[in-house]
N, C-alpha and C. Protein backbone atom coordinates (compact mmCIF):
# COMPACT_ATOMS: atom_id res chain seq x y z
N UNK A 1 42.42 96.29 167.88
CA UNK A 1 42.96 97.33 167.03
C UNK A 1 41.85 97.88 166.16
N UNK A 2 42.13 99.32 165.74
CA UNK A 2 41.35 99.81 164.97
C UNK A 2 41.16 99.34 163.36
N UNK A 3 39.84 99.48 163.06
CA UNK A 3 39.59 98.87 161.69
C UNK A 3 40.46 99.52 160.51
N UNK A 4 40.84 100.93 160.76
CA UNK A 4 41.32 102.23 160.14
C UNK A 4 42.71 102.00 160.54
N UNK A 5 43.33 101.85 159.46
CA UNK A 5 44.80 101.95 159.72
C UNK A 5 45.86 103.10 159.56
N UNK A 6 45.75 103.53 161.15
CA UNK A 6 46.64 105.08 160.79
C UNK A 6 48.05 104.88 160.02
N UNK A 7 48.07 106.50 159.52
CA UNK A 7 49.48 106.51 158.93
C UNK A 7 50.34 107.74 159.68
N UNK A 8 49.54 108.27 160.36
CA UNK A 8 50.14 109.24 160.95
C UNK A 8 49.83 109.22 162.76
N UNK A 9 50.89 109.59 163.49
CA UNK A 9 50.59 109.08 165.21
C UNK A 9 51.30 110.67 165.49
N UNK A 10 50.29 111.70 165.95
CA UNK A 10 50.51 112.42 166.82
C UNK A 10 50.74 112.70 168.45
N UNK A 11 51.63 112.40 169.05
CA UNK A 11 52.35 112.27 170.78
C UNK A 11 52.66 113.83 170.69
N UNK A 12 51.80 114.22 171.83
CA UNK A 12 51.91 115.71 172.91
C UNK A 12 51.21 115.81 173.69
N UNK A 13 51.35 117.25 174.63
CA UNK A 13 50.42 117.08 176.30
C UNK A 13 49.02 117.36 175.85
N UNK A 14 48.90 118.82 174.76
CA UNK A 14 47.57 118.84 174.89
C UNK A 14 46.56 118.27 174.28
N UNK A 15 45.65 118.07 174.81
CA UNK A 15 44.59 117.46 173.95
C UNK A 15 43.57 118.25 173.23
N UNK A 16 44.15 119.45 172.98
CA UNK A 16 43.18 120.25 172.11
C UNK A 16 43.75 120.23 170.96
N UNK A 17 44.76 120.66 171.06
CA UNK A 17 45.79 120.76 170.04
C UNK A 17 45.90 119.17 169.46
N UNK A 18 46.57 118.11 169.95
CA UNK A 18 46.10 116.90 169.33
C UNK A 18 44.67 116.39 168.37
N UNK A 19 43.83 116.61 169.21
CA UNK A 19 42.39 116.47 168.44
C UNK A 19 41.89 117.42 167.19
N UNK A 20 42.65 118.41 167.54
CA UNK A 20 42.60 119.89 166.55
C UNK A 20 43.30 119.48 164.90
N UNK A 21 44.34 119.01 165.64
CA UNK A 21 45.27 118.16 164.42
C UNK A 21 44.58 117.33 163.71
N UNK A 22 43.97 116.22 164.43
CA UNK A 22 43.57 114.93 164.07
C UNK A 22 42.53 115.50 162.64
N UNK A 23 41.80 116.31 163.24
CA UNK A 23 40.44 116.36 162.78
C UNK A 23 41.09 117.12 161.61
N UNK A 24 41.46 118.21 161.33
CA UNK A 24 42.06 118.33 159.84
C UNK A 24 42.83 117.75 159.50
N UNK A 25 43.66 116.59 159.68
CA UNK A 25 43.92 115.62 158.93
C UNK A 25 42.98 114.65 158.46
N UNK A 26 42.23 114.78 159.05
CA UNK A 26 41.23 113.69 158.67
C UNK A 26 40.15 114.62 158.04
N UNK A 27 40.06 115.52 157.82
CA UNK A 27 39.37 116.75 157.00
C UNK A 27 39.90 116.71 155.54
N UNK A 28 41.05 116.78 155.33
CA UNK A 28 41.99 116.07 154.29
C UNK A 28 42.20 114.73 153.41
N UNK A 29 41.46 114.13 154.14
CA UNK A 29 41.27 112.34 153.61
C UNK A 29 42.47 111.33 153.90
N UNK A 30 43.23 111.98 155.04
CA UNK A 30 44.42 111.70 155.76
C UNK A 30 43.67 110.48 156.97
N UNK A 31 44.31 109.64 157.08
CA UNK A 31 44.10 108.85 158.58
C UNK A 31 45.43 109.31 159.54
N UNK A 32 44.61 109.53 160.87
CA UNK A 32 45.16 110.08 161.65
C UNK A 32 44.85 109.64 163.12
N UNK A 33 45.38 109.55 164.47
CA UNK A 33 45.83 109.44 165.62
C UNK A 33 46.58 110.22 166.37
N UNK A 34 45.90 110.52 167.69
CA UNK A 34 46.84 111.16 168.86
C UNK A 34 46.75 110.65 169.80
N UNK A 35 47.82 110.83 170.74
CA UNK A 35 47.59 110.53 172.46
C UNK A 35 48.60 111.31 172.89
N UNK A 36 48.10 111.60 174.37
CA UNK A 36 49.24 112.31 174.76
C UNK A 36 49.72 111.25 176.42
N UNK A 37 49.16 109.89 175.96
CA UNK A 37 49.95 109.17 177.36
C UNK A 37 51.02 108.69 176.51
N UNK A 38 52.25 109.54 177.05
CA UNK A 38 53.85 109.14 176.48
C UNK A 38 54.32 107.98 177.08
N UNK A 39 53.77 107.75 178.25
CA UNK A 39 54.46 106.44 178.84
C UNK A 39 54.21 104.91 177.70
N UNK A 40 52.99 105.20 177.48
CA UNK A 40 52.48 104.18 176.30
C UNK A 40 52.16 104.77 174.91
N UNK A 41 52.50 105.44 174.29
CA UNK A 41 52.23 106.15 172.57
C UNK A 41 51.67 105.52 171.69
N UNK A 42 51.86 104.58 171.81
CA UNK A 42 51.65 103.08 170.82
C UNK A 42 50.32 103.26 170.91
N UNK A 43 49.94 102.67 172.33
CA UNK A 43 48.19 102.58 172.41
C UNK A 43 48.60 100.66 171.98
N UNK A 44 47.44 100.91 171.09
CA UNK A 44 47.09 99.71 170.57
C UNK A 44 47.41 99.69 169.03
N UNK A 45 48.11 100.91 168.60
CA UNK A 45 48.89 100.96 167.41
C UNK A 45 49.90 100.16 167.28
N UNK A 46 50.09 99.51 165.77
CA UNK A 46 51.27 99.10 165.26
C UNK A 46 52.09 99.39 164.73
N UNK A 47 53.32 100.24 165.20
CA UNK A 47 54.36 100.69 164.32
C UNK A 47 54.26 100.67 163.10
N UNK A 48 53.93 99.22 162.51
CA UNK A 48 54.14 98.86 160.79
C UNK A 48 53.24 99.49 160.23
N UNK A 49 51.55 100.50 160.52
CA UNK A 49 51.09 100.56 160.17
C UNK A 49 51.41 101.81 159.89
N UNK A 50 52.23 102.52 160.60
CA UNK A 50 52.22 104.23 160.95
C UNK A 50 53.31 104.29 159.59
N UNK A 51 53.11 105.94 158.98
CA UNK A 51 54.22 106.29 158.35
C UNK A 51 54.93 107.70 158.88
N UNK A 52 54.02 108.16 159.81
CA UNK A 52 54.62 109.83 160.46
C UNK A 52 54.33 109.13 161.61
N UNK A 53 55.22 109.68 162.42
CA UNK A 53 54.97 110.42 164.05
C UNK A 53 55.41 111.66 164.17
N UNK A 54 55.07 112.48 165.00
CA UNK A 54 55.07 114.01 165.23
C UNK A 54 55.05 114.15 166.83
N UNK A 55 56.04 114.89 167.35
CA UNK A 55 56.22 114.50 168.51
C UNK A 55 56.04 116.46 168.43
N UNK A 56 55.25 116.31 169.85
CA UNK A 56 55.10 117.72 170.39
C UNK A 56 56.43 118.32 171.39
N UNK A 57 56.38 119.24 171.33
CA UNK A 57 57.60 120.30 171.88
C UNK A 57 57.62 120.12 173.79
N UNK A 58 55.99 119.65 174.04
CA UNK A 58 56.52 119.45 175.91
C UNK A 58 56.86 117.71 175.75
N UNK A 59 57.52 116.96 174.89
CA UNK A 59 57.44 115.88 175.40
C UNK A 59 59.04 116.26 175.21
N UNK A 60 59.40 115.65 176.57
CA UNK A 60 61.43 115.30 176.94
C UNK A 60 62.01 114.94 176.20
N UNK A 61 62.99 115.08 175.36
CA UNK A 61 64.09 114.84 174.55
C UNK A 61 64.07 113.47 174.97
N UNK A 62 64.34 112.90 176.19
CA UNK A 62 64.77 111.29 176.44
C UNK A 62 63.24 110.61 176.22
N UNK A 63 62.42 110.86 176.76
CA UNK A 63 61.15 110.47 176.19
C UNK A 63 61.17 110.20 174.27
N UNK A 64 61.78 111.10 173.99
CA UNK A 64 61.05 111.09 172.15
C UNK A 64 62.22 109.79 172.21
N UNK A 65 63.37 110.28 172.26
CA UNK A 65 63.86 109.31 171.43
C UNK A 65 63.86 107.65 172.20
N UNK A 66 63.74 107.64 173.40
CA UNK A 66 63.18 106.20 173.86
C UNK A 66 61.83 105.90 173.09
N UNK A 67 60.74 106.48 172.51
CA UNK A 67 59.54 106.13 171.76
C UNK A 67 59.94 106.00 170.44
N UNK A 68 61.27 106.86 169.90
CA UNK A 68 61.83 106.27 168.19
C UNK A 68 61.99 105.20 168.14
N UNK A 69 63.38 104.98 169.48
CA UNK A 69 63.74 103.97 169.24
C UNK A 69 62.81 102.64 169.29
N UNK A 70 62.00 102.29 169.84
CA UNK A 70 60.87 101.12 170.56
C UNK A 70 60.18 101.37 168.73
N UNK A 71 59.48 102.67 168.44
CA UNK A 71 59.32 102.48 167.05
C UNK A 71 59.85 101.85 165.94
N UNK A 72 61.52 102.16 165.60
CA UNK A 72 62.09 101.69 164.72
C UNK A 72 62.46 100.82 164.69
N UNK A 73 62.75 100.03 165.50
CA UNK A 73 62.72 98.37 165.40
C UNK A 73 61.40 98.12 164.84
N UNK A 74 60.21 98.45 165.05
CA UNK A 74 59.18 97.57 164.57
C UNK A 74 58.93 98.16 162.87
N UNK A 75 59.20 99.24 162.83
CA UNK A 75 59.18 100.28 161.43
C UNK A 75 59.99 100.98 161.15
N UNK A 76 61.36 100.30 160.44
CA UNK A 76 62.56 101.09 160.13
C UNK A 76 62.39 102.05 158.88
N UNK A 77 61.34 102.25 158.60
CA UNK A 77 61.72 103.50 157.52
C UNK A 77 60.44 104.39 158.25
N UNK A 78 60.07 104.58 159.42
CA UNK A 78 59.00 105.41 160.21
C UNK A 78 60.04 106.73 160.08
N UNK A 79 58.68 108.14 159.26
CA UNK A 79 59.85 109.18 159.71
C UNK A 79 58.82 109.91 160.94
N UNK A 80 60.10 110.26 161.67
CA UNK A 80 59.82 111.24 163.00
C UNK A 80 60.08 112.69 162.41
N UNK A 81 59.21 113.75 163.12
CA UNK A 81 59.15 114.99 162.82
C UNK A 81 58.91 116.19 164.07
N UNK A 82 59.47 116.79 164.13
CA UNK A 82 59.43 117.27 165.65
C UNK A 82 58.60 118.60 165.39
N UNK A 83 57.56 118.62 166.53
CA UNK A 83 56.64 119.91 165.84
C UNK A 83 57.33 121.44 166.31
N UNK A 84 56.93 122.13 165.21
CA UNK A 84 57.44 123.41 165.81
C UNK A 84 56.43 124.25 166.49
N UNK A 85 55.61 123.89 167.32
CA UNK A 85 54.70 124.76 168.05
C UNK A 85 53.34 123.76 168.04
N UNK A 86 52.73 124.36 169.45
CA UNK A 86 51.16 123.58 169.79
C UNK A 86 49.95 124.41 168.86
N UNK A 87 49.78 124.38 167.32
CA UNK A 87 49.21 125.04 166.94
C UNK A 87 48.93 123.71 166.18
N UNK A 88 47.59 123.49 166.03
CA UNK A 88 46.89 122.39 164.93
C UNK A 88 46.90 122.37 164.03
N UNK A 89 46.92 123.07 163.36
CA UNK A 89 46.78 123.75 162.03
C UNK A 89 48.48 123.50 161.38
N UNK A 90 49.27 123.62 162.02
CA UNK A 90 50.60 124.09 161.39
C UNK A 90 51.11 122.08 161.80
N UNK A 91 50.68 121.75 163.11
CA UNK A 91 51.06 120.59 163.24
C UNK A 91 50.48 119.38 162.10
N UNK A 92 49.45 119.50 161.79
CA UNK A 92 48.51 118.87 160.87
C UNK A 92 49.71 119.31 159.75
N UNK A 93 49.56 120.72 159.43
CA UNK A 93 50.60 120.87 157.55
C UNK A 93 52.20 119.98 157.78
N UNK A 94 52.83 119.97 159.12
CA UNK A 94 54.05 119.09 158.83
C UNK A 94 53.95 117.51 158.82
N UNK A 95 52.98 116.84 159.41
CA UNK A 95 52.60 115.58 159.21
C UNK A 95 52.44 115.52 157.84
N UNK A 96 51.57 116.37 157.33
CA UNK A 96 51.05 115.85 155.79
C UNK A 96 52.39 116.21 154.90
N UNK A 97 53.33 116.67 155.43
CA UNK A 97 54.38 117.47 154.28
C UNK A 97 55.17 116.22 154.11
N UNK A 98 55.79 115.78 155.79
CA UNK A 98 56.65 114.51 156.21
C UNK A 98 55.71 112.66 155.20
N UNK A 99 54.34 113.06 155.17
CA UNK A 99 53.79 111.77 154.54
C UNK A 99 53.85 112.41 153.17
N UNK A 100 53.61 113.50 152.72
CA UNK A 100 53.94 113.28 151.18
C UNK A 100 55.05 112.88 150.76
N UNK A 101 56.20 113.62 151.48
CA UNK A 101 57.74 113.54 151.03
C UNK A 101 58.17 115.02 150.48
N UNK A 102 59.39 114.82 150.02
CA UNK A 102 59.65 116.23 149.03
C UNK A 102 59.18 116.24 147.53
N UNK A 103 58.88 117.52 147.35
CA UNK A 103 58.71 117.23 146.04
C UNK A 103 59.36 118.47 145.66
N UNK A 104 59.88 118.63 144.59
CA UNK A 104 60.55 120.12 143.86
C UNK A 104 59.10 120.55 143.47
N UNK A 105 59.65 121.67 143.13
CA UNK A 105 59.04 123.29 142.02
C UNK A 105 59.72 123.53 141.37
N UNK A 106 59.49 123.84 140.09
CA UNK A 106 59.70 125.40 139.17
C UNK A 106 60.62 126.75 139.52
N UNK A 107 61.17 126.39 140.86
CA UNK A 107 61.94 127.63 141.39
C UNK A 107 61.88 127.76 142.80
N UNK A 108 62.59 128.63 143.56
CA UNK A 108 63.16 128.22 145.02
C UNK A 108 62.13 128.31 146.18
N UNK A 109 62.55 127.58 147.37
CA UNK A 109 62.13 127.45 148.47
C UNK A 109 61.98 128.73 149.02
N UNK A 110 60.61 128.84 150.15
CA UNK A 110 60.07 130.66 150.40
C UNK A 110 61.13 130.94 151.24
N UNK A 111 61.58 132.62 151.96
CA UNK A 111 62.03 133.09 152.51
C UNK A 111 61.05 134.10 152.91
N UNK A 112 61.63 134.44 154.67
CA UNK A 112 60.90 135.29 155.00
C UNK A 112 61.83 136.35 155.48
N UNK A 113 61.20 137.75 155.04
CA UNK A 113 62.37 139.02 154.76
C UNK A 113 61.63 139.52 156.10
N UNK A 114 62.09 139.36 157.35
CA UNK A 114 61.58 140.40 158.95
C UNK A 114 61.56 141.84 158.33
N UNK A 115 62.63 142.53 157.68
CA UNK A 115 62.59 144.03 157.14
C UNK A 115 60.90 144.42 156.55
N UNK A 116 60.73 143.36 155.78
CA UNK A 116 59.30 143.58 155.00
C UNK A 116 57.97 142.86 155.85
N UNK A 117 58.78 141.73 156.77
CA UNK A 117 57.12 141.10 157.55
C UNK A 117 56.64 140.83 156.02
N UNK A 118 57.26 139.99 155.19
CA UNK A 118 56.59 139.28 153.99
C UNK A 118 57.44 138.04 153.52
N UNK A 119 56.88 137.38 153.38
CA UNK A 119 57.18 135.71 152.86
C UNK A 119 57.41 135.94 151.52
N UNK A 120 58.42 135.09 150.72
CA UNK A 120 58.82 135.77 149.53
C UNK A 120 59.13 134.35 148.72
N UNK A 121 58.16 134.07 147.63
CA UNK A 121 58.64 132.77 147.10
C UNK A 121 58.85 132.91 145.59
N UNK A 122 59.71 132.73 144.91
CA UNK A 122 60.05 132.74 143.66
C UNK A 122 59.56 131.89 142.84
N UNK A 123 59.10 131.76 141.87
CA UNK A 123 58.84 130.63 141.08
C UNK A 123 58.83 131.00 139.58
N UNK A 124 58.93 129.80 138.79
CA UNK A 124 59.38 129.81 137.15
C UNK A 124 58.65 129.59 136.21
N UNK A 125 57.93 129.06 136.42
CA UNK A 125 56.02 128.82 136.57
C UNK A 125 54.74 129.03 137.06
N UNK A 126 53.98 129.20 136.13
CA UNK A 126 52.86 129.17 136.84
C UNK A 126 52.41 128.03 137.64
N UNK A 127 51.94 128.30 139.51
CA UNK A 127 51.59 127.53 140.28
C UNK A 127 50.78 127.36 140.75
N UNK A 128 49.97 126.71 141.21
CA UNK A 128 49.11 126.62 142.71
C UNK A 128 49.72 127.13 143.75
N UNK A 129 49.43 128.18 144.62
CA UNK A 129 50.07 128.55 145.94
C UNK A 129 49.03 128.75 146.95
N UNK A 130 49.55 128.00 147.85
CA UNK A 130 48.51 128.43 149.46
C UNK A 130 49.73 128.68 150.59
N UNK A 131 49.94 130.17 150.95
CA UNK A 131 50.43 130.74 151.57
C UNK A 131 49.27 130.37 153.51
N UNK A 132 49.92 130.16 154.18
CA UNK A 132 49.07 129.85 155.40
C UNK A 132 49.81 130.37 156.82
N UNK A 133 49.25 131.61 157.78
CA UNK A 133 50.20 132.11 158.61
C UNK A 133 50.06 131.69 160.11
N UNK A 134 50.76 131.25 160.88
CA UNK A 134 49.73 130.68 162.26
C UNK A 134 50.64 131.72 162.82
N UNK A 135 49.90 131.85 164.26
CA UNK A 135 51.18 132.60 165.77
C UNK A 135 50.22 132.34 166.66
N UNK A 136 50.99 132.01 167.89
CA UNK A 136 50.52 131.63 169.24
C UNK A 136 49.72 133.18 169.84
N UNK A 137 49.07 132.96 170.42
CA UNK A 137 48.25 134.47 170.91
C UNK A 137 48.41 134.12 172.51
N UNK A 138 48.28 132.71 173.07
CA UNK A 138 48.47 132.38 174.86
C UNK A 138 49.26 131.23 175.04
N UNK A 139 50.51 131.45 175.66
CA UNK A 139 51.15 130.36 176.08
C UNK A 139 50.94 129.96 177.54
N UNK A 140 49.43 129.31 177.74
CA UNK A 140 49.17 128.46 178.45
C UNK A 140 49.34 126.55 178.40
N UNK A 141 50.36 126.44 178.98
CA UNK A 141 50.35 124.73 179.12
C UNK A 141 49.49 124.22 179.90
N UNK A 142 49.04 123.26 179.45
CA UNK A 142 49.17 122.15 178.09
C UNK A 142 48.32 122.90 176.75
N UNK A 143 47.78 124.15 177.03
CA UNK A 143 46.74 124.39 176.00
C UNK A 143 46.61 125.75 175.83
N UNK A 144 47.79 125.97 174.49
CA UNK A 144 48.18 127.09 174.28
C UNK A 144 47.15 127.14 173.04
N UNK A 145 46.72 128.64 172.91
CA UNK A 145 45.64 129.01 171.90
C UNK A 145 46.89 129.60 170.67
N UNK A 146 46.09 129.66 169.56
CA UNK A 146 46.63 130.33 168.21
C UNK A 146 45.70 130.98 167.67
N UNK A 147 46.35 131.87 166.49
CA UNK A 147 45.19 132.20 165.12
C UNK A 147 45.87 131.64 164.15
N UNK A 148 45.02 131.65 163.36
CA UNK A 148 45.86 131.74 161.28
C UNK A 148 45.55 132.30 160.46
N UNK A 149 45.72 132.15 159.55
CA UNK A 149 45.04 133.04 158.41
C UNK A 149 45.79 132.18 157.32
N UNK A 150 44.71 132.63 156.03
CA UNK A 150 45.32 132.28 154.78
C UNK A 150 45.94 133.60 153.91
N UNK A 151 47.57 133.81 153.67
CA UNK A 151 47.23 134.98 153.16
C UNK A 151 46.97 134.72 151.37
N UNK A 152 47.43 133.77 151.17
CA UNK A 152 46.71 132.94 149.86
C UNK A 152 46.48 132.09 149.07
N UNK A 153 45.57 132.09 148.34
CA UNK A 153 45.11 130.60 147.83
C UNK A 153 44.82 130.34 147.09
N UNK A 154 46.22 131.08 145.68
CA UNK A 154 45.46 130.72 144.05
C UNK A 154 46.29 130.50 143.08
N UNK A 155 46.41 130.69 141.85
CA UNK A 155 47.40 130.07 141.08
C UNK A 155 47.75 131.07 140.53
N UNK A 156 49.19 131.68 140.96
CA UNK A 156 50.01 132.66 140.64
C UNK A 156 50.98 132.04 139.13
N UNK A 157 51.44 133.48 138.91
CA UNK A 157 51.89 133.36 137.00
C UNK A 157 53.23 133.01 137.68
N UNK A 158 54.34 132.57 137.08
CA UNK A 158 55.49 132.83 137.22
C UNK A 158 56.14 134.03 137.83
N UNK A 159 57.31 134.20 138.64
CA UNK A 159 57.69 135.39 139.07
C UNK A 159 57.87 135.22 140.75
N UNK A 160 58.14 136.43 140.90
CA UNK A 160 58.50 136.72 142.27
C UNK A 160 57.37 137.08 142.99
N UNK A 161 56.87 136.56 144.14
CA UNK A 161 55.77 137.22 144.91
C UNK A 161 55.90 137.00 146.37
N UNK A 162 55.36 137.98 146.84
CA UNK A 162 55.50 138.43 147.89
C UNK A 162 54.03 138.58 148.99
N UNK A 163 54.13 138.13 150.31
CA UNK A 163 52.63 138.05 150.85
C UNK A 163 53.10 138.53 152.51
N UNK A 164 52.67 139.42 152.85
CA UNK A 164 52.79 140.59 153.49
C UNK A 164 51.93 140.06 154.87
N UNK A 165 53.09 140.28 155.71
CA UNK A 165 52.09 139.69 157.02
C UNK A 165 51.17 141.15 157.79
N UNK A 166 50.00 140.76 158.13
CA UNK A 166 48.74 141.82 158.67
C UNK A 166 49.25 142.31 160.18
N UNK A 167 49.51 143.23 160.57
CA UNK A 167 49.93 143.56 161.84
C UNK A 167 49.60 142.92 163.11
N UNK A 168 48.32 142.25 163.01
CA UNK A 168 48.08 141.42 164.04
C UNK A 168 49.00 140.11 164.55
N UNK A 169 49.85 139.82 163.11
CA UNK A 169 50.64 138.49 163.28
C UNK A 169 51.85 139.16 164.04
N UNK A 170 51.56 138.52 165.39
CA UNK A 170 52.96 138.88 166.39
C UNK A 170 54.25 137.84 165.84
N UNK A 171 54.68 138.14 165.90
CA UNK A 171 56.43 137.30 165.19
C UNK A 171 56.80 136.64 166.43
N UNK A 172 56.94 136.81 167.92
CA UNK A 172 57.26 136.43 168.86
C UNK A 172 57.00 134.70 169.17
N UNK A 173 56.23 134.69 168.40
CA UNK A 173 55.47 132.98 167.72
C UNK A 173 54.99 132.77 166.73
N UNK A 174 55.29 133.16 165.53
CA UNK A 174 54.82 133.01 164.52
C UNK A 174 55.30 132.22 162.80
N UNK A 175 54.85 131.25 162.58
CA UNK A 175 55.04 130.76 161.79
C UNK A 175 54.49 130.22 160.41
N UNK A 176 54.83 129.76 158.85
CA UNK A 176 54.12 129.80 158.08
C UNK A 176 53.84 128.31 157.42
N UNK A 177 53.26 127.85 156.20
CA UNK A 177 53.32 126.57 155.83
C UNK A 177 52.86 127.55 154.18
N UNK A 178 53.75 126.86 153.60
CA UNK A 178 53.33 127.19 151.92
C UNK A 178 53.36 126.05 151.20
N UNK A 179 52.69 126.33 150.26
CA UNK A 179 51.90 125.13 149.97
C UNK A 179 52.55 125.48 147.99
N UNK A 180 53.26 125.08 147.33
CA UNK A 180 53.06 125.07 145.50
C UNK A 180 53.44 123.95 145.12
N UNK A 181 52.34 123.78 144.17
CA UNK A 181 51.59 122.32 143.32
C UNK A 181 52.51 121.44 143.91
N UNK A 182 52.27 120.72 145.26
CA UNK A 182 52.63 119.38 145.86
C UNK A 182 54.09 119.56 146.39
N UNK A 183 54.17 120.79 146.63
CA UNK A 183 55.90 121.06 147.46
C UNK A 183 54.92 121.84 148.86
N UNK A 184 55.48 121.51 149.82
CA UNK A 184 55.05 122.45 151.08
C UNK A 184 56.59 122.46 152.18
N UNK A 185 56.11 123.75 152.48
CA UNK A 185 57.15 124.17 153.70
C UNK A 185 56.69 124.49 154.75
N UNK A 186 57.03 124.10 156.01
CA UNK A 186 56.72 124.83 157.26
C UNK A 186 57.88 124.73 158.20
N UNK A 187 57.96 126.89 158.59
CA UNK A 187 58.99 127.20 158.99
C UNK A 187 58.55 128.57 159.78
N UNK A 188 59.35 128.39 160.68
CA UNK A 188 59.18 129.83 161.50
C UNK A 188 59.69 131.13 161.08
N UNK A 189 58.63 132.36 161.82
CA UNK A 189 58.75 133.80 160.94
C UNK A 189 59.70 134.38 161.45
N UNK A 190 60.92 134.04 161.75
CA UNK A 190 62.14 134.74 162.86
C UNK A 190 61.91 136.53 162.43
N UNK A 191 62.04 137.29 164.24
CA UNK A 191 62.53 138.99 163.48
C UNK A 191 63.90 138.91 163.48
């Protein structure tokens, strides 16, 4: 077994996207793990050590939950998190959201208005905000490409604000992760 004791176990097909993950989690000061042999997930991991798993979107419904279950016997408070897309970047922000936990804000959870193509988060306080936009650009399996962007990354006054997606962000796959002082969301940009 490894000297490094993960807390987070990423299971999916690709291995770009897995390693893509890994490495900004671990860019983060996060310990982190992937594989994408589902028959064995574990590896040489110990359940007890893990606190996320993140299961990618091509692995089988009967697959995930035969790997919960074999999990939760060994780690009954392991949370599972199902990714919403092969994008690293966005898979990495729900691992770290699922290991922080919830935390409140100062005022409500973002919404995204399709009429405006803008993310809309209220707050009652002044915050830290990192607004973050991903969308798939090739749905090639196992190794579908993305972009992202930050649309921002600073400490807004109290109030209503609003962050305006750039025409390049196709909606057809597109999704966001917001980030205020230790609350994060990640959720898809439905039209």
């Amino acid at each position: 077994m490894s000297t490094e004791t993960p807390s987070i176990l990423i299971v999916g097909r690709s291995r770009l996207v897995l390693d893509g993950a890994v490495e900004i989690l671990r860019q983060r000061g996060l310990t982190a793990t992937a594989t994408n042999d589902v028959e064995n997930p574990r590896g040489d991991t110990d359940p007890r050590e893990l606190r996320v798993v993140v299961f990618g979107g091509q692995i089988p419904p009967d697959k995930k939950a035969e790997i919960r279950a074999d999990m939760e016997t060994l780690s009954p408070g392991l949370k599972f998190v199902q990714g919403l897309a092969g994008i690293p970047g966005l898979v990495a922000d729900q691992a770290q959201t699922a290991l922080d936990g919830e935390c409140l804000i100062p005022g409500q959870a973002p919404i995204f208005d399709a009429g405006r193509r803008a993310i809309i988060l209220s707050t009652f306080a002044p915050l830290d905000v990192t607004v973050t936009v991903y969308w798939a650009t090739e749905f090639v399996p196992p190794d579908p490409k993305s972009e992202s962007l930050v649309l921002a990354d600073q400490h807004l006054p109290a109030g209503e604000h609003s962050f305006v997606l750039p025409a390049e962000v196709n909606l057809d796959a597109a999704f966001a992760t917001v980030r205020a002082s230790g609350a994060s969301w990640s959720f898809r940009l439905a039209k």
